[in-house]
C-alpha atoms as a PDB file:
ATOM      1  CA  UNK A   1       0.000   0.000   0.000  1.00  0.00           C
ATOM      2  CA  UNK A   2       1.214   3.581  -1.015  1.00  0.00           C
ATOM      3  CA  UNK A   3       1.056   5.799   1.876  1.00  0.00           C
ATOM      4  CA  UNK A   4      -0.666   8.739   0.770  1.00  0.00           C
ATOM      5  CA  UNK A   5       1.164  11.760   1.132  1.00  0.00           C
ATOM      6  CA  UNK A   6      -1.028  13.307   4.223  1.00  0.00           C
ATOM      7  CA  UNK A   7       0.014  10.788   6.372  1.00  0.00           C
ATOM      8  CA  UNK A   8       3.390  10.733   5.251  1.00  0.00           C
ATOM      9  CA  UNK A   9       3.613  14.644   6.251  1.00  0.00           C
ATOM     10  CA  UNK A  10       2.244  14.126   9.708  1.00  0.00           C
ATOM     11  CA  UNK A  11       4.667  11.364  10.211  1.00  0.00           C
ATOM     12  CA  UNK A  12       7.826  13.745   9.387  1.00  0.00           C
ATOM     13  CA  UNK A  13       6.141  15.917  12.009  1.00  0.00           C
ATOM     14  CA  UNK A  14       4.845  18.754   9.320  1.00  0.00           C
ATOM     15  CA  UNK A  15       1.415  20.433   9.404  1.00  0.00           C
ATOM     16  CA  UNK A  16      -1.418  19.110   6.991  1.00  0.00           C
ATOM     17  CA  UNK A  17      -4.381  21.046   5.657  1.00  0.00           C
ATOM     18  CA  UNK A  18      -8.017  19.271   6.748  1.00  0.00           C
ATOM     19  CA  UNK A  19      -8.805  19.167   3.688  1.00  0.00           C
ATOM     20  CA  UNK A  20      -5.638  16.499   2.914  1.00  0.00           C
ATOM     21  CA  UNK A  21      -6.844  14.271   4.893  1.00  0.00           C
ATOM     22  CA  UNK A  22      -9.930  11.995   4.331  1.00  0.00           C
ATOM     23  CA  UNK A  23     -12.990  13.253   6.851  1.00  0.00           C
ATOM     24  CA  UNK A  24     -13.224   9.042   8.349  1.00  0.00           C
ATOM     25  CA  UNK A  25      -9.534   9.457   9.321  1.00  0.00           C
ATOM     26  CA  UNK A  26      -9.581  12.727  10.486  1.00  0.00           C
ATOM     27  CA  UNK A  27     -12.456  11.898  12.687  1.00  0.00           C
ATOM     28  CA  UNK A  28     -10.663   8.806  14.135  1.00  0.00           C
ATOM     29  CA  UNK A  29      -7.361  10.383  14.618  1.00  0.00           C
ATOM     30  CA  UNK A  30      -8.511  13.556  16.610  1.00  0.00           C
ATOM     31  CA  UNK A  31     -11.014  11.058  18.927  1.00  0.00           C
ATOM     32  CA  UNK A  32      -7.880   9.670  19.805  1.00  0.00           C
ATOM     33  CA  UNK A  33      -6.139  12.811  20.403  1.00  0.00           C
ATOM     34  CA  UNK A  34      -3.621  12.345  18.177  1.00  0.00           C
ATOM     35  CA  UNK A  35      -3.997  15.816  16.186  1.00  0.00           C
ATOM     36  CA  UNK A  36      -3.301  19.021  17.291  1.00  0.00           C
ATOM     37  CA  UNK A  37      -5.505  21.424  15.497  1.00  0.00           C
ATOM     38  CA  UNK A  38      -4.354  24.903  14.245  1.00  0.00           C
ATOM     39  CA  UNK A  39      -6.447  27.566  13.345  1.00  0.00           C
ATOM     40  CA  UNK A  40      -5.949  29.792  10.313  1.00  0.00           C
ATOM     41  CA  UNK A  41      -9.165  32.267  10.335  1.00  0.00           C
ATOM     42  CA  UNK A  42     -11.626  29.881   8.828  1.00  0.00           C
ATOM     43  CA  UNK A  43      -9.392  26.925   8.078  1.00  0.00           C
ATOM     44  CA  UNK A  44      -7.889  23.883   9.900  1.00  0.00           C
ATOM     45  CA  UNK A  45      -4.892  22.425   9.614  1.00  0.00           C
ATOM     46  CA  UNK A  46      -3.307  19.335  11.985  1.00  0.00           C
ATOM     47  CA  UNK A  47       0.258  18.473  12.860  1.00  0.00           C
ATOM     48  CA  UNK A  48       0.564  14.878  14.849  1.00  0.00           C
ATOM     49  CA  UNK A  49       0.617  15.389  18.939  1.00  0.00           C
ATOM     50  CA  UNK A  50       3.131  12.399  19.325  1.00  0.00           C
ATOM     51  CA  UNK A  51       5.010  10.227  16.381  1.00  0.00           C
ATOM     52  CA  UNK A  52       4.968   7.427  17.253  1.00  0.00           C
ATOM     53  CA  UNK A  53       1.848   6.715  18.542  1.00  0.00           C
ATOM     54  CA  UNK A  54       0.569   8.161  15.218  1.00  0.00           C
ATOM     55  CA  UNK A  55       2.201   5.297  14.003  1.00  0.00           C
ATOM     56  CA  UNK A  56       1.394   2.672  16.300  1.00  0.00           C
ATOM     57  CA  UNK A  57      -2.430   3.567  15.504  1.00  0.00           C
ATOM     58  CA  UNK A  58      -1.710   3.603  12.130  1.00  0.00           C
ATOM     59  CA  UNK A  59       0.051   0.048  12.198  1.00  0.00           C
ATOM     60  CA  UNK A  60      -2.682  -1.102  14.600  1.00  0.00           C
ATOM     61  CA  UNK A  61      -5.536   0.256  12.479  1.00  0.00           C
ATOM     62  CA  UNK A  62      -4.213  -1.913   8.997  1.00  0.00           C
ATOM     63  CA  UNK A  63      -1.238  -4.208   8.701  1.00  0.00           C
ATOM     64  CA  UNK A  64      -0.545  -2.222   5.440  1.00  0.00           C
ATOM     65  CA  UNK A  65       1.184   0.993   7.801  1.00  0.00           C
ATOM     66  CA  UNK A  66       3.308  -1.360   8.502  1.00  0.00           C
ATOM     67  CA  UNK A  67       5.229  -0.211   5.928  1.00  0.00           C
ATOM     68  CA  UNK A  68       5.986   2.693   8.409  1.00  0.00           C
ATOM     69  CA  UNK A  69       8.000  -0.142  10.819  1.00  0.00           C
ATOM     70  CA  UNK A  70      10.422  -0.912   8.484  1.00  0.00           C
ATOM     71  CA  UNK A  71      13.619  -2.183   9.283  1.00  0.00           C
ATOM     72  CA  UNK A  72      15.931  -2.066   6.347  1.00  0.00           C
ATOM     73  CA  UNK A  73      19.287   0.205   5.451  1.00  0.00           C
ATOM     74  CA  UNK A  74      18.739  -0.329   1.912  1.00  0.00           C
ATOM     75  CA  UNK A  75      15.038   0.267   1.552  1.00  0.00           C
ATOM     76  CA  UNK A  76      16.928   3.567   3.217  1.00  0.00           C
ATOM     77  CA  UNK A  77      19.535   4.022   0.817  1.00  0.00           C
ATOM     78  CA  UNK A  78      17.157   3.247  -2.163  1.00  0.00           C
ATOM     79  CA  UNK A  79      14.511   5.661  -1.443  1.00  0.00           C
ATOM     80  CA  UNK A  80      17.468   8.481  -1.225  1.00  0.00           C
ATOM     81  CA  UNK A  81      18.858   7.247  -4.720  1.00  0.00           C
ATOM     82  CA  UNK A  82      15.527   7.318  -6.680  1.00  0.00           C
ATOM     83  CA  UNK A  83      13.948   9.844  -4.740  1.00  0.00           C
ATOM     84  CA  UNK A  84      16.463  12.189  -3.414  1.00  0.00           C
ATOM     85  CA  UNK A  85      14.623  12.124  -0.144  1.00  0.00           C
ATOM     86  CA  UNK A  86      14.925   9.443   2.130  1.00  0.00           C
ATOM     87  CA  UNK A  87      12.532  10.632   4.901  1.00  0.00           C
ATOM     88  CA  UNK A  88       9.253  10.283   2.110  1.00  0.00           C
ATOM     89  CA  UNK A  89       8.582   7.415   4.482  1.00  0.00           C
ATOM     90  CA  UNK A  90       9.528   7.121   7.815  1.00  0.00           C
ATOM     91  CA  UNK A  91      11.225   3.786   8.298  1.00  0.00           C
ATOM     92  CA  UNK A  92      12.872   2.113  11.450  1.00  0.00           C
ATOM     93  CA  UNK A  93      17.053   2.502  11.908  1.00  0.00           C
ATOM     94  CA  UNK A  94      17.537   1.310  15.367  1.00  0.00           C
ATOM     95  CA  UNK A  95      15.244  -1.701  16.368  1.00  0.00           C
ATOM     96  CA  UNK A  96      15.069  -3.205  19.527  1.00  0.00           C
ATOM     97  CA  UNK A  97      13.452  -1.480  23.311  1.00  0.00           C
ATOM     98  CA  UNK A  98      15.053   0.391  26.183  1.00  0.00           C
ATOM     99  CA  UNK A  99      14.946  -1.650  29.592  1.00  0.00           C
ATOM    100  CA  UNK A 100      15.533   0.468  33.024  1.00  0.00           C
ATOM    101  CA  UNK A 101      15.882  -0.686  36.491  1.00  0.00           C
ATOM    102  CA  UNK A 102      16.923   0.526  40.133  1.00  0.00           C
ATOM    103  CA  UNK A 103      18.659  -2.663  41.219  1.00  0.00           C
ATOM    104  CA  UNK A 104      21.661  -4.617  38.795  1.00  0.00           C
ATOM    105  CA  UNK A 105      20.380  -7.276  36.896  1.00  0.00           C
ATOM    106  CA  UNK A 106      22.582  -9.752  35.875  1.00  0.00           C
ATOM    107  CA  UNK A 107      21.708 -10.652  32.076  1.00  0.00           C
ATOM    108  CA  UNK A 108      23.492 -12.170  29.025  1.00  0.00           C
ATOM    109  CA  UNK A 109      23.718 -10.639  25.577  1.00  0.00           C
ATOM    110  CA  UNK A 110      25.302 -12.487  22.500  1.00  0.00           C
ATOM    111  CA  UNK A 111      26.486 -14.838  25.245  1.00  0.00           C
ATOM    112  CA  UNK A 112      28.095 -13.078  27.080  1.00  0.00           C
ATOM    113  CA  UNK A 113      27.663 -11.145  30.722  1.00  0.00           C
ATOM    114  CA  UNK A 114      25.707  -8.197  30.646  1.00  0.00           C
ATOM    115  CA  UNK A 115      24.838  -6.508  33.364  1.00  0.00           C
ATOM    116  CA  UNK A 116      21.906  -3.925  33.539  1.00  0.00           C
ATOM    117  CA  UNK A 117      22.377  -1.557  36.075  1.00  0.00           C
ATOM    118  CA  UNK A 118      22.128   2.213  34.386  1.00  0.00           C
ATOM    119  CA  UNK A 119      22.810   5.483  36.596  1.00  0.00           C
ATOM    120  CA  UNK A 120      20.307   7.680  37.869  1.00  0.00           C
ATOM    121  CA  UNK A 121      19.057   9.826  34.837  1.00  0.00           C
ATOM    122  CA  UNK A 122      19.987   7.149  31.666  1.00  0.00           C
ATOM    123  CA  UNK A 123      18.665   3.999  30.763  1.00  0.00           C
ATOM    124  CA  UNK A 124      19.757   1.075  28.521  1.00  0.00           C
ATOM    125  CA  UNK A 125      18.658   0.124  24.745  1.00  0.00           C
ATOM    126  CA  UNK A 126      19.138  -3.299  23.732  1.00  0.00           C
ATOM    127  CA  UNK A 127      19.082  -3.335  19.903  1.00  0.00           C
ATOM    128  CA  UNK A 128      20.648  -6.715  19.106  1.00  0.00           C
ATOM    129  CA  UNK A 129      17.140  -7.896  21.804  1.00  0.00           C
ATOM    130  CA  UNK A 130      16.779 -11.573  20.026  1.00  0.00           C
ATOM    131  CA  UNK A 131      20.476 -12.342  21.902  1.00  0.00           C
ATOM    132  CA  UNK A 132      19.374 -10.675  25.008  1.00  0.00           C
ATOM    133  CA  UNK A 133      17.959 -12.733  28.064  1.00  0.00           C
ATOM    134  CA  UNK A 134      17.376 -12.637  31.864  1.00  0.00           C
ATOM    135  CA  UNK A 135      17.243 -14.788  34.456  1.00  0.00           C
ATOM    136  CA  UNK A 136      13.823 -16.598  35.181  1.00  0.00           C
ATOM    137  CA  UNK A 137      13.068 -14.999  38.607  1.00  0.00           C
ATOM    138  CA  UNK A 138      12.934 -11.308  36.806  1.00  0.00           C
ATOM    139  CA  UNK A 139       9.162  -9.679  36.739  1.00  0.00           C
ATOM    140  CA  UNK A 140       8.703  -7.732  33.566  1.00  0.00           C
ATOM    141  CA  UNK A 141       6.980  -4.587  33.859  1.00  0.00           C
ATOM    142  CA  UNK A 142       6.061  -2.701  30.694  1.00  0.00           C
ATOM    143  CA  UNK A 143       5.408   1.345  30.511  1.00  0.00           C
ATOM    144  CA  UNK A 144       4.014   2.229  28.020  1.00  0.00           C
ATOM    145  CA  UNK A 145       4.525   6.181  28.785  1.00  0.00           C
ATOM    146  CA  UNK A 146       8.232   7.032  28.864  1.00  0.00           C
ATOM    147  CA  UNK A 147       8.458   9.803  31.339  1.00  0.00           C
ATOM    148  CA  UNK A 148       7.168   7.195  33.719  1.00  0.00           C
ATOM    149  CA  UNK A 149      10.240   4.618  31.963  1.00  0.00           C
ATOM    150  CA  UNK A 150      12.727   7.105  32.579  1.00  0.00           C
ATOM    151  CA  UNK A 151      11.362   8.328  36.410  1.00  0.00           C
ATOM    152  CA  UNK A 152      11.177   4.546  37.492  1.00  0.00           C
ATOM    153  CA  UNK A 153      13.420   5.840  41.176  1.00  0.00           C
ATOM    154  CA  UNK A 154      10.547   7.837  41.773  1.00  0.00           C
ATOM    155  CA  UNK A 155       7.659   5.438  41.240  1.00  0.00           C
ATOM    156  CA  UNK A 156       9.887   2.629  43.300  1.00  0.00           C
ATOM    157  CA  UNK A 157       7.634   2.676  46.397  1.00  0.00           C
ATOM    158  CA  UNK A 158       4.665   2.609  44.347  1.00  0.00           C
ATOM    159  CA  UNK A 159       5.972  -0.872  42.432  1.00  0.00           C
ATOM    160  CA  UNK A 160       7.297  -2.439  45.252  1.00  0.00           C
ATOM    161  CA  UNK A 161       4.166  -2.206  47.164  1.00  0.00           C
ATOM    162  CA  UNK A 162       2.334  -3.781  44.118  1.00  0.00           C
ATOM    163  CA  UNK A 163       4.849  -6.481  43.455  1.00  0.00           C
ATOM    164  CA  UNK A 164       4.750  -7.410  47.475  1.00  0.00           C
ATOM    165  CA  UNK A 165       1.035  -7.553  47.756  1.00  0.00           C
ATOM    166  CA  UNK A 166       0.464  -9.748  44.955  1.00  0.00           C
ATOM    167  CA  UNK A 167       3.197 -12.239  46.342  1.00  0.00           C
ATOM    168  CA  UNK A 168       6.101 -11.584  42.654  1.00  0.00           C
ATOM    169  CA  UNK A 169       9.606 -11.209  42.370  1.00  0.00           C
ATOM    170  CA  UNK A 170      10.830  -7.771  43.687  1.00  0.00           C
ATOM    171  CA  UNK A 171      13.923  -8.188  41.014  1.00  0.00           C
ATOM    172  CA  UNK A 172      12.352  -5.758  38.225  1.00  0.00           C
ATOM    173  CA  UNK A 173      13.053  -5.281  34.645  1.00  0.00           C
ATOM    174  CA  UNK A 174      11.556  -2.339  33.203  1.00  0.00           C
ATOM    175  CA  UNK A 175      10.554  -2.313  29.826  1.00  0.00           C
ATOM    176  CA  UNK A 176       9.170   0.090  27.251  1.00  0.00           C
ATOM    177  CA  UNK A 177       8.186  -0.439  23.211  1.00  0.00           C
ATOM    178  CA  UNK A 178       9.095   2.884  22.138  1.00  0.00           C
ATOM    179  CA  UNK A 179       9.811   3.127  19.290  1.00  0.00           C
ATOM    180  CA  UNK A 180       6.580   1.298  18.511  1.00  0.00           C
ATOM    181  CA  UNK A 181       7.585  -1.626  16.802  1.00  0.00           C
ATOM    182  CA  UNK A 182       6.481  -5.821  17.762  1.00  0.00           C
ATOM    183  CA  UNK A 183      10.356  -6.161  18.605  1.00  0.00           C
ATOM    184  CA  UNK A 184       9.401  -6.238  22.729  1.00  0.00           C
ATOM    185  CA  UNK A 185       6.685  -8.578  22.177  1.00  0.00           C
ATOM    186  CA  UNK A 186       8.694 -10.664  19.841  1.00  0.00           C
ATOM    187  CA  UNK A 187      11.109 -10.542  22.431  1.00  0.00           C
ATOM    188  CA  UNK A 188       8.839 -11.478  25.501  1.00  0.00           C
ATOM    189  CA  UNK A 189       7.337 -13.863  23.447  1.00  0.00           C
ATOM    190  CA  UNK A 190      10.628 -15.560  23.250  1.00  0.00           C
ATOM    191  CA  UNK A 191      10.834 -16.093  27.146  1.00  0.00           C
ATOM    192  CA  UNK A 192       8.921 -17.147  30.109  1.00  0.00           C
ATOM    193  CA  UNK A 193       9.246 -14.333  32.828  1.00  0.00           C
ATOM    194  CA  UNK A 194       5.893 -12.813  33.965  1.00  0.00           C
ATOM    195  CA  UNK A 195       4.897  -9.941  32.234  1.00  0.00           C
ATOM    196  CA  UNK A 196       2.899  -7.026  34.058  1.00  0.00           C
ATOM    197  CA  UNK A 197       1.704  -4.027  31.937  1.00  0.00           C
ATOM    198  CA  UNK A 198       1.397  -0.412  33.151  1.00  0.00           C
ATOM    199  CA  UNK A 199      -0.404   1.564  31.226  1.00  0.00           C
ATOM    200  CA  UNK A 200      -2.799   4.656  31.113  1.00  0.00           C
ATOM    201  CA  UNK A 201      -6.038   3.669  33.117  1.00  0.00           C
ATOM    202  CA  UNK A 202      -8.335   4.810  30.035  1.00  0.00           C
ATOM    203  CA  UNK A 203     -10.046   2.803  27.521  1.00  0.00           C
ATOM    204  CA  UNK A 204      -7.393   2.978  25.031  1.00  0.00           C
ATOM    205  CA  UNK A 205      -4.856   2.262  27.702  1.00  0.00           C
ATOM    206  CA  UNK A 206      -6.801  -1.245  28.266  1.00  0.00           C
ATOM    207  CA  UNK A 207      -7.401  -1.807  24.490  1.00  0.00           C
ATOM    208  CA  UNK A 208      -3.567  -1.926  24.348  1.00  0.00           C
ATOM    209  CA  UNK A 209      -2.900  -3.820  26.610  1.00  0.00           C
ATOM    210  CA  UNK A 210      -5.554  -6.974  25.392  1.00  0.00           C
ATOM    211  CA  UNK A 211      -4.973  -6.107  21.794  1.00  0.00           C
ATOM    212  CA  UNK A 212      -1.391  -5.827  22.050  1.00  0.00           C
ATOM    213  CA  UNK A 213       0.381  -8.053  25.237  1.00  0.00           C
ATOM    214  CA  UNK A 214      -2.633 -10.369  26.199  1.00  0.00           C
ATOM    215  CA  UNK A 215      -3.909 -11.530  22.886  1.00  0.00           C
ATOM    216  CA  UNK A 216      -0.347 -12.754  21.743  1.00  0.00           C
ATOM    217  CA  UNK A 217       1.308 -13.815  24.889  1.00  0.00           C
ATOM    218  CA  UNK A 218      -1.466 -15.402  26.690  1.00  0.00           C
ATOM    219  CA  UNK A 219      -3.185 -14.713  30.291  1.00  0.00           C
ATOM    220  CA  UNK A 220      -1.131 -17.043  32.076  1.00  0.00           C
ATOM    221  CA  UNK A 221       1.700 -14.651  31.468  1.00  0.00           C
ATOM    222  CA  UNK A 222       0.058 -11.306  31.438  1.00  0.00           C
ATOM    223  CA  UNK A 223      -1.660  -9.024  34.139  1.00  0.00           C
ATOM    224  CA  UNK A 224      -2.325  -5.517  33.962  1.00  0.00           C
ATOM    225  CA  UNK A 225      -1.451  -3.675  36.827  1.00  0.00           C
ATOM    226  CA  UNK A 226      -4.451  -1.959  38.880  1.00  0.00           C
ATOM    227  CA  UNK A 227      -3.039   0.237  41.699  1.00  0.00           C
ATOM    228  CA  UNK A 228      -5.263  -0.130  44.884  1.00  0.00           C
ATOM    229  CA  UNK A 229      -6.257   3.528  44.811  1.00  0.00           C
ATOM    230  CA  UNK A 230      -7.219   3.561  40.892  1.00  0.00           C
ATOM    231  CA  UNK A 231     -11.288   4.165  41.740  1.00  0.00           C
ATOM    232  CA  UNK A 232     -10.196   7.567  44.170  1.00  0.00           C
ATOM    233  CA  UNK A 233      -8.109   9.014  41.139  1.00  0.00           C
ATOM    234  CA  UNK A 234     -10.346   8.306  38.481  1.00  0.00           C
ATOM    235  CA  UNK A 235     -12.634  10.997  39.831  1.00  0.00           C
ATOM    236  CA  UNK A 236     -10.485  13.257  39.366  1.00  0.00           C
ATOM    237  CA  UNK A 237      -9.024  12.104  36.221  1.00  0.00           C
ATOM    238  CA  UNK A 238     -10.108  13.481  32.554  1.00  0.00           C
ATOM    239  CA  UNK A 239     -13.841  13.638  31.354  1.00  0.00           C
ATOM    240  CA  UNK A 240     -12.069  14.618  27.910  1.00  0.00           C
ATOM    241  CA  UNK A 241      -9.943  11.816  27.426  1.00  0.00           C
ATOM    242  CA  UNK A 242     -13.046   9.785  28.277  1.00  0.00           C
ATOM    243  CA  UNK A 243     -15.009  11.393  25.553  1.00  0.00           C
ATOM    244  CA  UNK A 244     -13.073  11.178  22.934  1.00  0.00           C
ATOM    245  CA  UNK A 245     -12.284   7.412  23.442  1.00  0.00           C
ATOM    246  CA  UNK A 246     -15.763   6.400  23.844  1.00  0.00           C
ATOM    247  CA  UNK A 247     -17.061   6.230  20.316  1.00  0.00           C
ATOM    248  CA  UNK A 248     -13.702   4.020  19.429  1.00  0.00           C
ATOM    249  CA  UNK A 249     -13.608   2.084  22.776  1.00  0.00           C
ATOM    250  CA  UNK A 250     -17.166   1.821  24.170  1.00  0.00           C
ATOM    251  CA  UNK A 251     -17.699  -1.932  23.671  1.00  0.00           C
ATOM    252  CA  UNK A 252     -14.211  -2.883  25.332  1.00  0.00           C
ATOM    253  CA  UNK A 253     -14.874  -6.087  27.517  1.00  0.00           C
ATOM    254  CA  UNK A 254     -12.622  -9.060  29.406  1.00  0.00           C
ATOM    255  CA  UNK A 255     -12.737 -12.042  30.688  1.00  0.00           C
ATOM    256  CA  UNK A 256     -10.730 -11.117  33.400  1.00  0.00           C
ATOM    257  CA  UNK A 257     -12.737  -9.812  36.603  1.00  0.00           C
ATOM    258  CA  UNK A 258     -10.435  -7.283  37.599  1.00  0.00           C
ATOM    259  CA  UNK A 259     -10.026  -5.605  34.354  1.00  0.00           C
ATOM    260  CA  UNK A 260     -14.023  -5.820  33.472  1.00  0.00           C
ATOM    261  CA  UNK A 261     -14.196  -3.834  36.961  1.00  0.00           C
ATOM    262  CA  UNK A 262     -11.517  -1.064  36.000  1.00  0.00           C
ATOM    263  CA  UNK A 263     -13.758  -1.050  32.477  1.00  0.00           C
ATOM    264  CA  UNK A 264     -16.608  -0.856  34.386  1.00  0.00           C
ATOM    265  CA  UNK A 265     -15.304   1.920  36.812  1.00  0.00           C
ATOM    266  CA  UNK A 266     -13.988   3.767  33.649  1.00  0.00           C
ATOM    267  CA  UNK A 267     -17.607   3.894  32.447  1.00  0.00           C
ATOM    268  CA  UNK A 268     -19.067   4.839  36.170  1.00  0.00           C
ATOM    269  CA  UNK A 269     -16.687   8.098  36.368  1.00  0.00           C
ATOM    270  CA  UNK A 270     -16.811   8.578  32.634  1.00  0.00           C
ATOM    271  CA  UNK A 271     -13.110   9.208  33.192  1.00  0.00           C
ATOM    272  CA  UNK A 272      -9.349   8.191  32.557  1.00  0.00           C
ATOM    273  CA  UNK A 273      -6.687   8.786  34.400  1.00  0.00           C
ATOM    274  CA  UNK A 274      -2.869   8.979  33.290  1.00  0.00           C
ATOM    275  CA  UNK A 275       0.162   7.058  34.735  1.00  0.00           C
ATOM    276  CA  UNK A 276       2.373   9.933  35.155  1.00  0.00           C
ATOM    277  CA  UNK A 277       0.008  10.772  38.229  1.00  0.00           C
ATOM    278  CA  UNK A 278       1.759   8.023  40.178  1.00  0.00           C
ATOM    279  CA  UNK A 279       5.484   9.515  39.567  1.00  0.00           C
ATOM    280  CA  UNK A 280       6.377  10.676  43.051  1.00  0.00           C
ATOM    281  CA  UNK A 281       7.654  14.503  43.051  1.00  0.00           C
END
C-alpha cells in the first residue's frame, strides 16, 4: 500500500491542511487525540501530537502501515537514490526497546555477561534484543509512557508495594516499546518471565494492553497492573480523554474480573486517568 502523502507529512512531524486528509480518518485520529488542530481564520490544519503513537495507531488500524515499521538500510539508501529524499517514508534505523531498572540485573547478551544496572538519569537500549535474556526470577513490567520509563526511582515505592502484595519477584526489569515496533513482544514472546503491563487507566490504555500483550502472549503470562487507589483518582481524572475514546472504545470487555471492573469503573466516572500521576515529586 502507497502511503498517501497526508500521512506521510504528519509522520515527518509537518502540518497538513483538513482538507488532505480523508474526513473518516480525520475523525478517528482527533477522537484519539492524536492531532493538534491549528487555526488559520476559517481553516484547519493538523500536525501529529506524538510520532509514534501516530504510528502505532496507524500500524494497529491496517497491517498495510506497517510499511511505516520498516527495518531495512537499503530500503533507506534506495529511497534516497531514486527519490532524493529518504525521509518520504519514515522507516525504522535502530530496532530493539530500552529496559531500566533501580537494582543490577545480571543478564546475558550475544552470550556473554551483561549486566543492567544504568545510573540515575539514563537507561539502557538493547538493539541486538533476540540475543538478550534474563534470568527466570525477573518480573517484567512494561510502561508504556516514557516519562514514567525514565522516572522509574521515583515510582519505586509505588511498584514495590504492588509487586509485594500480589506475592512476585521484587527483582524488576523495566521495559518500554518505544519506538513502537512488535520487537518487545517478539522478544517477551521468546521467554517465560511474567509480564505485568502499566499503562494509562483509560479505555485505550486497556485496548492496548488486550490487543497488544494479552492476545499474543497469553493470560497465564500477562496481568495488567491496577493500583489499589485507581477508583479515588479516576474521579479526578479526565472527562475529555473519556469522551473522545468512547465512540472508538465503548464496547471494550474481558474475561478477566479485575479488568471488566476497571472497564466498568472507567464507564461509572466517565473518566481516565494517566500514569504519570503516580510519579512521586
Amino acid at each position: 500500500m502507497a502511503i498517501s502523502a497526508s500521512i506521510q507529512a504528519l509522520i515527518a512531524g509537518e502540518t497538513v491542511a483538513g482538507s488532505r486528509i480523508s474526513n473518516k480518518l480525520l475523525t478517528e485520529l482527533i477522537q484519539e487525540g492524536l492531532l493538534q488542530i491549528i487555526i488559520h481564520g476559517s481553516r484547519k490544519s493538523y500536525r501529529a501530537n506524538n510520532i509514534e503513537a501516530l504510528k502505532r495507531f496507524l500500524i494497529d488500524k491496517d497491517e498495510n502501515y506497517r510499511i511505516l515499521d520498516i527495518d531495512n538500510f537499503d530500503s533507506r539508501n534506495s529511497m534516497a537514490s531514486e527519490t532524493g529524499n529518504s525521509k518520504l517514508v519514515t522507516v525504522r534505523s535502530c530496532p530493539g526497546f530500552p529496559v531500566n531498572t533501580y537494582d543490577p540485573i545480571e543478564c546475558r547478551l550475544n552470550e556473554e555477561p551483561f549486566i543492567i544496572n544504568p545510573q540515575e538519569g539514563c537507561f539502557y537500549f538493547v538493539s541486538d534484543w533476540r540475543t538478550f535474556t534474563i534470568p527466570e526470577d525477573v518480573t517484567i513490567i512494561g510502561i508504556e509512557n516514557m516519562e514514567n520509563f525514565r522516572k522509574v526511582r521515583q515510582q519505586r515505592l509505588f511498584f514495590d508495594e504492588y509487586l509485594h502484595k500480589h506475592s512476585l519477584s521484587q527483582k524488576v526489569l523495566f521495559v518500554s516499546r518505544y519506538p513502537q515496533s512488535t520487537d518487545l513482544r517478539e522478544w517477551l514472546a521468546s521467554n517465560s518471565n511474567l509480564y505485568i503491563h502499566f499503562g494509562d487507566f483509560d479505555l485505550a490504555g486497556i485496548h492496548i494492553f488486550l490487543s497488544e500483550f494479552q492476545k499474543h502472549l497469553g493470560i497465564g503470562r500477562t496481568s495488567l497492573l491496577i493500583p489499589e487507589d485507581i477508583s479515588s483518582r479516576l474521579r479526578y481524572g479526565s472527562a475529555r480523554r473519556y469522551n473522545e475514546q468512547y465512540a472508538r472504545y465503548k464496547d471494550i470487555k474481558s474475561d478477566r474480573r479485575e479488568i471488566q471492573q476497571l472497564i466498568d469503573l472507567i464507564h461509572h466516572e466517565r473518566k481516565g486517568y494517566d500514569q504519570e500521576g503516580y510519579i512521586s515529586q
